[in-house]
N, C-alpha and C. Protein backbone atom coordinates (compact mmCIF):
# COMPACT_ATOMS: atom_id res chain seq x y z
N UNK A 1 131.30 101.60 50.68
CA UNK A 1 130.95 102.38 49.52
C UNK A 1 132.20 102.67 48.72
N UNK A 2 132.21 102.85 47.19
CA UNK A 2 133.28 102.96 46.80
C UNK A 2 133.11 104.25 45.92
N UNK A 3 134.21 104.79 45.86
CA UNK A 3 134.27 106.02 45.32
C UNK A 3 134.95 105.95 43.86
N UNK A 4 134.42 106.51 42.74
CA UNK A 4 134.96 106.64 41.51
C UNK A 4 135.35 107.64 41.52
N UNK A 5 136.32 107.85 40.28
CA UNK A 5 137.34 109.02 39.86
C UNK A 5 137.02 108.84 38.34
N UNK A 6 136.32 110.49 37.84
CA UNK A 6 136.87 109.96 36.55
C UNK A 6 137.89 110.86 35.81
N UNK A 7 138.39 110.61 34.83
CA UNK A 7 139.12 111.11 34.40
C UNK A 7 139.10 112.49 32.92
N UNK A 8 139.71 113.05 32.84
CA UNK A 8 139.08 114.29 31.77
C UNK A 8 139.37 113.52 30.74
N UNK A 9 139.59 112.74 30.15
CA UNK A 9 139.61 112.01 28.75
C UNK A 9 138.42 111.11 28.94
N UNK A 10 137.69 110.43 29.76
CA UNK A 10 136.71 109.81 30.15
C UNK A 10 135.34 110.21 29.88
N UNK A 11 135.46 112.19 30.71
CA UNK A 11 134.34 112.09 30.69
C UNK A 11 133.59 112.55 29.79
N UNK A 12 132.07 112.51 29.20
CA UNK A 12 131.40 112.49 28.38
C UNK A 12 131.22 114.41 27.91
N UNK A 13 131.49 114.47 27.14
CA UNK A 13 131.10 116.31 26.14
C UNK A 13 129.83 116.66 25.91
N UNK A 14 129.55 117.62 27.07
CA UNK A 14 128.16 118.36 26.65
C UNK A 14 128.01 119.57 26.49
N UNK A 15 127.37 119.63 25.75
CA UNK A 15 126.68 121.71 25.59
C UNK A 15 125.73 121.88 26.07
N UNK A 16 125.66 122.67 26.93
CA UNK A 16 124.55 123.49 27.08
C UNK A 16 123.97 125.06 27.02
N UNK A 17 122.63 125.67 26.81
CA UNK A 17 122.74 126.51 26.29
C UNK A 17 121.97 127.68 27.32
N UNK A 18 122.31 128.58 27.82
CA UNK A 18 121.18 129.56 28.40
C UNK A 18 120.90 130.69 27.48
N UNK A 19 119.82 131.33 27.69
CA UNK A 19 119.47 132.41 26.77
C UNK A 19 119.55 133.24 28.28
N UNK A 20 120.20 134.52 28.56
CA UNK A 20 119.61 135.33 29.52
C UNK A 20 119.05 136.08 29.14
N UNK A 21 118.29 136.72 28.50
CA UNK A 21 117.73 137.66 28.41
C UNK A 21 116.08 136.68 29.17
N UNK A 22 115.80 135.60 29.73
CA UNK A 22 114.85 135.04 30.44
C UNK A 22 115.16 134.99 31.62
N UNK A 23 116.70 135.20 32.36
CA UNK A 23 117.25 135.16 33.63
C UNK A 23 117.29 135.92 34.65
N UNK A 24 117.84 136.05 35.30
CA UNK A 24 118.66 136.75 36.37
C UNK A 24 119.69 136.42 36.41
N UNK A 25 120.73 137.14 36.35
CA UNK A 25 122.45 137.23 36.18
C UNK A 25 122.68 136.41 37.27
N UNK A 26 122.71 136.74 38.50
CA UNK A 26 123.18 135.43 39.96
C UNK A 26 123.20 134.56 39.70
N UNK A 27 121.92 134.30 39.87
CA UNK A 27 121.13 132.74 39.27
C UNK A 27 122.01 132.44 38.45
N UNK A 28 121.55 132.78 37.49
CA UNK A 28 121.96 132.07 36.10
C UNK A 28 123.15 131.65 35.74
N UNK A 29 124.59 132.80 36.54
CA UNK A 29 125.71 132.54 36.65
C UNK A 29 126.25 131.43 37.30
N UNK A 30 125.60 130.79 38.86
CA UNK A 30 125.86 130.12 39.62
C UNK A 30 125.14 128.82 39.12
N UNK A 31 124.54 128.67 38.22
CA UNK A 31 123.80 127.31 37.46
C UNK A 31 124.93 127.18 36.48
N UNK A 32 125.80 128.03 35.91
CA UNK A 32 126.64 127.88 35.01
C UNK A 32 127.91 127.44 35.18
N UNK A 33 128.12 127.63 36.61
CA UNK A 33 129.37 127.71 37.24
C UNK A 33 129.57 126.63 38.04
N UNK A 34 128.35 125.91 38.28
CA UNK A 34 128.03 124.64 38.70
C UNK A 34 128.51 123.83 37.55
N UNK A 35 127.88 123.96 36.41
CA UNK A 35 127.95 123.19 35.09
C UNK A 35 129.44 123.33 34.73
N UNK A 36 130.18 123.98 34.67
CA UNK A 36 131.71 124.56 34.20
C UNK A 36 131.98 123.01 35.17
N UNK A 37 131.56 123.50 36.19
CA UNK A 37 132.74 122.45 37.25
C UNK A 37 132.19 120.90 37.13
N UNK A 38 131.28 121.12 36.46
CA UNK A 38 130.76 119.12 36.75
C UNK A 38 129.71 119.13 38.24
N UNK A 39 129.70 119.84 39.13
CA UNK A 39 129.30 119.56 40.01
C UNK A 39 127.75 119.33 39.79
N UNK A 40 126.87 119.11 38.80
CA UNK A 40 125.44 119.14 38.68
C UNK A 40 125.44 117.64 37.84
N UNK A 41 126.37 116.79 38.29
CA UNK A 41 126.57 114.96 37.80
C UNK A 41 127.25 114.67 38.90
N UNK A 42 126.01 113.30 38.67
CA UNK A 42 126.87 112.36 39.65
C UNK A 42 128.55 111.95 39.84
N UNK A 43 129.43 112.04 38.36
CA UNK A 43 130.42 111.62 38.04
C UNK A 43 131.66 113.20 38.66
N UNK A 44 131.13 113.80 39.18
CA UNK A 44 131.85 115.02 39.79
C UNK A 44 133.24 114.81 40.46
N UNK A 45 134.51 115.39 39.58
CA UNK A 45 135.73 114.85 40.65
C UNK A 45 136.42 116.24 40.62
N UNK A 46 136.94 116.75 41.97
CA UNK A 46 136.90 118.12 41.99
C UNK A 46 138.64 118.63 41.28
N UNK A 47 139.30 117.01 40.93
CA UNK A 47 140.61 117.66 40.08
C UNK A 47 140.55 117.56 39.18
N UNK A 48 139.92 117.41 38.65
CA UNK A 48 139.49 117.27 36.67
C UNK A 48 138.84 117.70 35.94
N UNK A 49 138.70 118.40 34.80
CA UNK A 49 137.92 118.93 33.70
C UNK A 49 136.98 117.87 33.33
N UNK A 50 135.86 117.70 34.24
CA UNK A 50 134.94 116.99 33.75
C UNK A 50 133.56 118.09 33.65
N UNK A 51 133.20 119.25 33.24
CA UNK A 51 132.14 120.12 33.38
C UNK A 51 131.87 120.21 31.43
N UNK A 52 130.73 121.26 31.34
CA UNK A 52 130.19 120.91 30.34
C UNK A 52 131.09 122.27 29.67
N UNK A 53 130.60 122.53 28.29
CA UNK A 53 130.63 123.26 27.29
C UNK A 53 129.15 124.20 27.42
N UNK A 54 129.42 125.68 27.82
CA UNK A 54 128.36 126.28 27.59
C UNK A 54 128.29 127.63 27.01
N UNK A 55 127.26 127.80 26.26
CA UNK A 55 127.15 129.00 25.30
C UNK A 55 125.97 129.59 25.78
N UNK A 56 126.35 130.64 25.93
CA UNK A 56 125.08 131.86 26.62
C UNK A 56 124.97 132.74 25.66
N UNK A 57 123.83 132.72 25.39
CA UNK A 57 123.20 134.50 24.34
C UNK A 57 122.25 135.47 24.80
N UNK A 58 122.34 136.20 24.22
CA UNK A 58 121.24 137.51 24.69
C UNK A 58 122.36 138.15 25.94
N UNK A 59 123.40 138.00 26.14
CA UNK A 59 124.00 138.48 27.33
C UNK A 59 123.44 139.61 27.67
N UNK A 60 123.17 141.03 26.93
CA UNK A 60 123.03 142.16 27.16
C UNK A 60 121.66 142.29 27.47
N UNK A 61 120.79 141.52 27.67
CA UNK A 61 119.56 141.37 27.95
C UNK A 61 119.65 141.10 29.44
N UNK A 62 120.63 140.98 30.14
CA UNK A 62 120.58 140.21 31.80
C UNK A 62 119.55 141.09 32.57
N UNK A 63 119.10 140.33 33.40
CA UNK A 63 118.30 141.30 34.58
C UNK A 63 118.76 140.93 35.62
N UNK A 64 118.56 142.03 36.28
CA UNK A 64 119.26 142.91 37.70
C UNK A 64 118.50 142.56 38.36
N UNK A 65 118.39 142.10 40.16
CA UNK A 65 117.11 142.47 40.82
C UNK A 65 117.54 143.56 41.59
N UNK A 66 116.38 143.90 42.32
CA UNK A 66 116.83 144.93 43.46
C UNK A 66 116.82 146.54 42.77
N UNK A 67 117.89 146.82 43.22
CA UNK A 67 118.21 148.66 42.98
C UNK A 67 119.81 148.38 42.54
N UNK A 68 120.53 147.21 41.93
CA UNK A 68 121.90 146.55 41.02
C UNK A 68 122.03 147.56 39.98
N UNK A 69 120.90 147.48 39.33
CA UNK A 69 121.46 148.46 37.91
C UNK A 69 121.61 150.00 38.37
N UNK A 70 121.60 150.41 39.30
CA UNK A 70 121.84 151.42 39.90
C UNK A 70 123.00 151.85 40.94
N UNK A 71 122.84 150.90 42.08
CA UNK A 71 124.46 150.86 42.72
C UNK A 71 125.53 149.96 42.07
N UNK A 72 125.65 148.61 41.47
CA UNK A 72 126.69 147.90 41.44
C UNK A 72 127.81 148.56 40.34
N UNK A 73 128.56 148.29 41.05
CA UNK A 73 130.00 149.05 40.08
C UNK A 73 131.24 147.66 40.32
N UNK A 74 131.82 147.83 38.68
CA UNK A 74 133.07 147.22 38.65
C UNK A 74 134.04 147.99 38.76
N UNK A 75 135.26 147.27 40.04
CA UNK A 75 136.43 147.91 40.24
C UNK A 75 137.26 147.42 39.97
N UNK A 76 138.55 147.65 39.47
CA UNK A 76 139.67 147.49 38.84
C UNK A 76 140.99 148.58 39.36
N UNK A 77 141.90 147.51 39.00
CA UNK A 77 143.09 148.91 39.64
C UNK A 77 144.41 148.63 38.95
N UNK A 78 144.61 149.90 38.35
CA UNK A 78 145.31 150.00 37.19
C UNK A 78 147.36 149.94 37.59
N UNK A 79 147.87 149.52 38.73
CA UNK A 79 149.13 149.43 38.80
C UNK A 79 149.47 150.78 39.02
N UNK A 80 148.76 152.07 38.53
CA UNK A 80 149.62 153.13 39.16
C UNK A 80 149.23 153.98 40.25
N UNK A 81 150.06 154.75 40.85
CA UNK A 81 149.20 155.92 42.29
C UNK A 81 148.06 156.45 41.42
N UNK A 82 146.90 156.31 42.49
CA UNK A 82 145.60 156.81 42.28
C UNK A 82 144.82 156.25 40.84
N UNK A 83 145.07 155.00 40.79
CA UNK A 83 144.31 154.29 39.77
C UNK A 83 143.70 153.35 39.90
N UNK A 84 143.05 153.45 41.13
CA UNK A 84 141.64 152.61 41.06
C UNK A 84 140.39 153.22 40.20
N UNK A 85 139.99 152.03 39.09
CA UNK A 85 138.74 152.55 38.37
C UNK A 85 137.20 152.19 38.45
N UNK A 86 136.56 153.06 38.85
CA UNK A 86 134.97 152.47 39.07
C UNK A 86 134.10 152.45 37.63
N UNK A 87 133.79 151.53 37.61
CA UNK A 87 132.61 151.39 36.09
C UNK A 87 131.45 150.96 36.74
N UNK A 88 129.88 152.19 36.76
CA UNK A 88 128.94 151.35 36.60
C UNK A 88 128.78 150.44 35.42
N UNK A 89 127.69 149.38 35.86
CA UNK A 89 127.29 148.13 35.42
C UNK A 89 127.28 148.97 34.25
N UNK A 90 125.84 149.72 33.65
CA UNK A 90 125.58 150.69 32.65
C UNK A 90 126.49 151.03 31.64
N UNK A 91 127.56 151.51 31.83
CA UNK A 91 128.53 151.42 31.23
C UNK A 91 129.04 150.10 31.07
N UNK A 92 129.54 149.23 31.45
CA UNK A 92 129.77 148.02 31.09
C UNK A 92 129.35 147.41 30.02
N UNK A 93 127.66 147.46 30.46
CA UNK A 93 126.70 146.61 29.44
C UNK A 93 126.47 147.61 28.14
N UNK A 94 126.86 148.49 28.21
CA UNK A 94 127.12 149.46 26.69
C UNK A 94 128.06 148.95 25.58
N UNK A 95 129.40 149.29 26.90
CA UNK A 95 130.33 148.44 26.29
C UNK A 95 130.60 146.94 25.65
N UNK A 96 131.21 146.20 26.72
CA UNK A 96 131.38 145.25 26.84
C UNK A 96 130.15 144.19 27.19
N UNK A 97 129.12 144.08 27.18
CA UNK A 97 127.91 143.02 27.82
C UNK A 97 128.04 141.82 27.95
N UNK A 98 129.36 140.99 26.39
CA UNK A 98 129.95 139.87 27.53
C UNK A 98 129.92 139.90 28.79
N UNK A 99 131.25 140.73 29.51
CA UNK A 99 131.73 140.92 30.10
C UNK A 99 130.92 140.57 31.43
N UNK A 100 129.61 141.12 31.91
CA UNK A 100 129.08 141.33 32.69
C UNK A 100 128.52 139.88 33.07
N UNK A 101 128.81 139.26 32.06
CA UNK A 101 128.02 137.66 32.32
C UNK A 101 129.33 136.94 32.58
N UNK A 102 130.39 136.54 31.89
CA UNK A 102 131.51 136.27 32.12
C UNK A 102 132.66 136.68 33.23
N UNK A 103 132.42 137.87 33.85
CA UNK A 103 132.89 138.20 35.08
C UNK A 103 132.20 137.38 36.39
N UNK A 104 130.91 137.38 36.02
CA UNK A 104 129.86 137.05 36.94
C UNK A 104 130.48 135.67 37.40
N UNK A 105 130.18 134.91 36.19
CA UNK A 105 130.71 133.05 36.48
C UNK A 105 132.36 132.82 36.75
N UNK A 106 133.33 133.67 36.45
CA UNK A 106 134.78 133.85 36.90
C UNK A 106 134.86 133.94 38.27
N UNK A 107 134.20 134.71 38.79
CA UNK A 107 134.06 134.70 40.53
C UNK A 107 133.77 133.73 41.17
N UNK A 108 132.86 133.04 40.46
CA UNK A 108 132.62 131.26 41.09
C UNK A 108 132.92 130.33 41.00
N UNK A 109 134.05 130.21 40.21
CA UNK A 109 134.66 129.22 39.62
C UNK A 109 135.91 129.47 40.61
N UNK A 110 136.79 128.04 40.74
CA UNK A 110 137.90 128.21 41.56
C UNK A 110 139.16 129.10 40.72
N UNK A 111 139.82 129.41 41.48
CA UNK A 111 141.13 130.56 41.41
C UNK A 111 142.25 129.86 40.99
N UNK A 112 142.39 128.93 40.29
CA UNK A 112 143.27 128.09 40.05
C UNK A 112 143.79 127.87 38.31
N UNK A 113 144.51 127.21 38.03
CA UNK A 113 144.25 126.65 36.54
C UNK A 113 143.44 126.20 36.19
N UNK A 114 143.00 125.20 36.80
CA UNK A 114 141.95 124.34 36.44
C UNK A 114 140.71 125.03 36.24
N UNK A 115 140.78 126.77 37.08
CA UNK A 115 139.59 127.06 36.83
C UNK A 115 139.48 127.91 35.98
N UNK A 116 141.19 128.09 35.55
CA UNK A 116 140.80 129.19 33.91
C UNK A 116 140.42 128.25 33.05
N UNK A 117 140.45 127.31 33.46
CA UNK A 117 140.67 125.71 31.78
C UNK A 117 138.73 125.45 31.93
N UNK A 118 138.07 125.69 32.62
CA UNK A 118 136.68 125.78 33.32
C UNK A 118 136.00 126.84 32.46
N UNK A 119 136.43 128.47 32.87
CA UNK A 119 136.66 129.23 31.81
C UNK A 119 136.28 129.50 30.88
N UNK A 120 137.18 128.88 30.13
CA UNK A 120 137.58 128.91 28.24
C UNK A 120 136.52 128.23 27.81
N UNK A 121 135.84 127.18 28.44
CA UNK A 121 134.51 126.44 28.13
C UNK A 121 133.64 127.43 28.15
N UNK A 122 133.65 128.63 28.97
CA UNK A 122 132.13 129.70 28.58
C UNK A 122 132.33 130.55 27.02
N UNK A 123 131.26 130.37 26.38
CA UNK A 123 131.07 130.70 25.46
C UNK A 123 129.78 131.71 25.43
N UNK A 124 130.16 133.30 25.62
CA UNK A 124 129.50 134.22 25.98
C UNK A 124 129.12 134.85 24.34
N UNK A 125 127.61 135.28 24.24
CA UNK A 125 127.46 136.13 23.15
C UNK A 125 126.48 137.17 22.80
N UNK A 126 126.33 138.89 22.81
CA UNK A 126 125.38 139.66 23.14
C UNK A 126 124.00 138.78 22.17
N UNK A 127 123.98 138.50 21.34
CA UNK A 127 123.09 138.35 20.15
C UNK A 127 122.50 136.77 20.21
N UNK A 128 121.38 136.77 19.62
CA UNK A 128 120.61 135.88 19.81
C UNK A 128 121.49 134.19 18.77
N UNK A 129 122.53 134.60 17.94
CA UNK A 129 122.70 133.98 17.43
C UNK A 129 124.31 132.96 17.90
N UNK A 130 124.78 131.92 17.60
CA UNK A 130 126.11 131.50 17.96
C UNK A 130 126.36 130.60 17.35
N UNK A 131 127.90 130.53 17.06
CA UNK A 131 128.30 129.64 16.10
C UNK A 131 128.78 128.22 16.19
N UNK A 132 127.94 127.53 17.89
CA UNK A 132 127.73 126.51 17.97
C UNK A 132 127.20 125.46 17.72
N UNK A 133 126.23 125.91 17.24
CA UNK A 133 124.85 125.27 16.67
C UNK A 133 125.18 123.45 16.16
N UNK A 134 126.64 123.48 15.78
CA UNK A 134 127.00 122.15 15.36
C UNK A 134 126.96 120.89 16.42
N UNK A 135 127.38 121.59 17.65
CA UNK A 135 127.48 120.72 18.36
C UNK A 135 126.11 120.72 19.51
N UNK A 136 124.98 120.90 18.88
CA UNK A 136 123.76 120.41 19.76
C UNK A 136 123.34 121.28 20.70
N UNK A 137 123.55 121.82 21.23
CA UNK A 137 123.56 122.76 22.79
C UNK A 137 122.10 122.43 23.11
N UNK A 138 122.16 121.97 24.41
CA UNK A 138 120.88 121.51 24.98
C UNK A 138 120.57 122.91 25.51
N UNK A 139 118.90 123.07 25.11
CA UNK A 139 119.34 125.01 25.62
C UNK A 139 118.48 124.05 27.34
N UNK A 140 118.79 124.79 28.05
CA UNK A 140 118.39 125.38 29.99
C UNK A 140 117.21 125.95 30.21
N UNK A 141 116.28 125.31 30.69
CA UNK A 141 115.04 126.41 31.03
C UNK A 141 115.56 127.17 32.59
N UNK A 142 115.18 128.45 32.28
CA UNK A 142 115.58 129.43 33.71
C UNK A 142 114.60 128.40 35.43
N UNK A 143 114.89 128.13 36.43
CA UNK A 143 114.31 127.39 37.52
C UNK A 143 114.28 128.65 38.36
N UNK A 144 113.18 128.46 38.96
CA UNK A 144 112.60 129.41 40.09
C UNK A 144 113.46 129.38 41.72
């Protein structure tokens, strides 16, 4: 059997599009984070920027399962004595609602360069609208 390699100038540019406000944040993150990396094609090589281009809307629409929108908290820690900071989700998604979708798929993506360069390909946006539209975005139906 022979094994191909391809290369990030090689491989082929796609968009794709999720709406979450039809999702579940997990899910939906880990279908995305699959896609970032290439791993949902056959042509998958785990040192190269071969993953897609994806633009997510409705961010602030995500759904929680469980009793999440109630316990989950983001922690952070600020460099000085006694500055660890807790943010419920709630607050977050007030704020920031990117954030909550884009943190999500950062955790699954590898810890590396390659996986900030993975990254920069998410294209997060609270509102139904985005300024991709040029380049096609195949939108994603949500899978059970």
């Amino acid at each position: 059997m022979k094994s191909t390699f391809v290369r990030s100038a090689d491989a082929e540019e796609r968009w794709l599009h999720y709406d979450a406000s039809e999702q579940n944040l997990g899910r939906m993150a880990s279908q995305i984070a699959m896609a970032l990396m290439g791993k949902d094609r056959p042509t998958y090589t785990p040192s190269q920027l071969t993953g897609a281009f994806v633009v997510v809307t409705n961010s602030a629409k995500t759904k929680l399962s469980g009793t999440k929108s109630d316990d989950k908290v983001y922690v952070h820690y600020t460099q000085y004595a006694g500055g660890q900071k807790h943010v419920n989700i709630d607050r977050v998604r007030a704020a920031r609602p990117n954030d909550i979708v884009k943190l999500a798929v950062r955790r699954m993506l590898p810890k590396t360069k390659l996986g900030n360069a993975m990254l920069s390909r998410l294209k997060v946006y609270d509102g139904a609208d985005h300024p991709h539209s040029a380049q096609q975005p195949i939108k994603v139906t949500p899978t059970a």
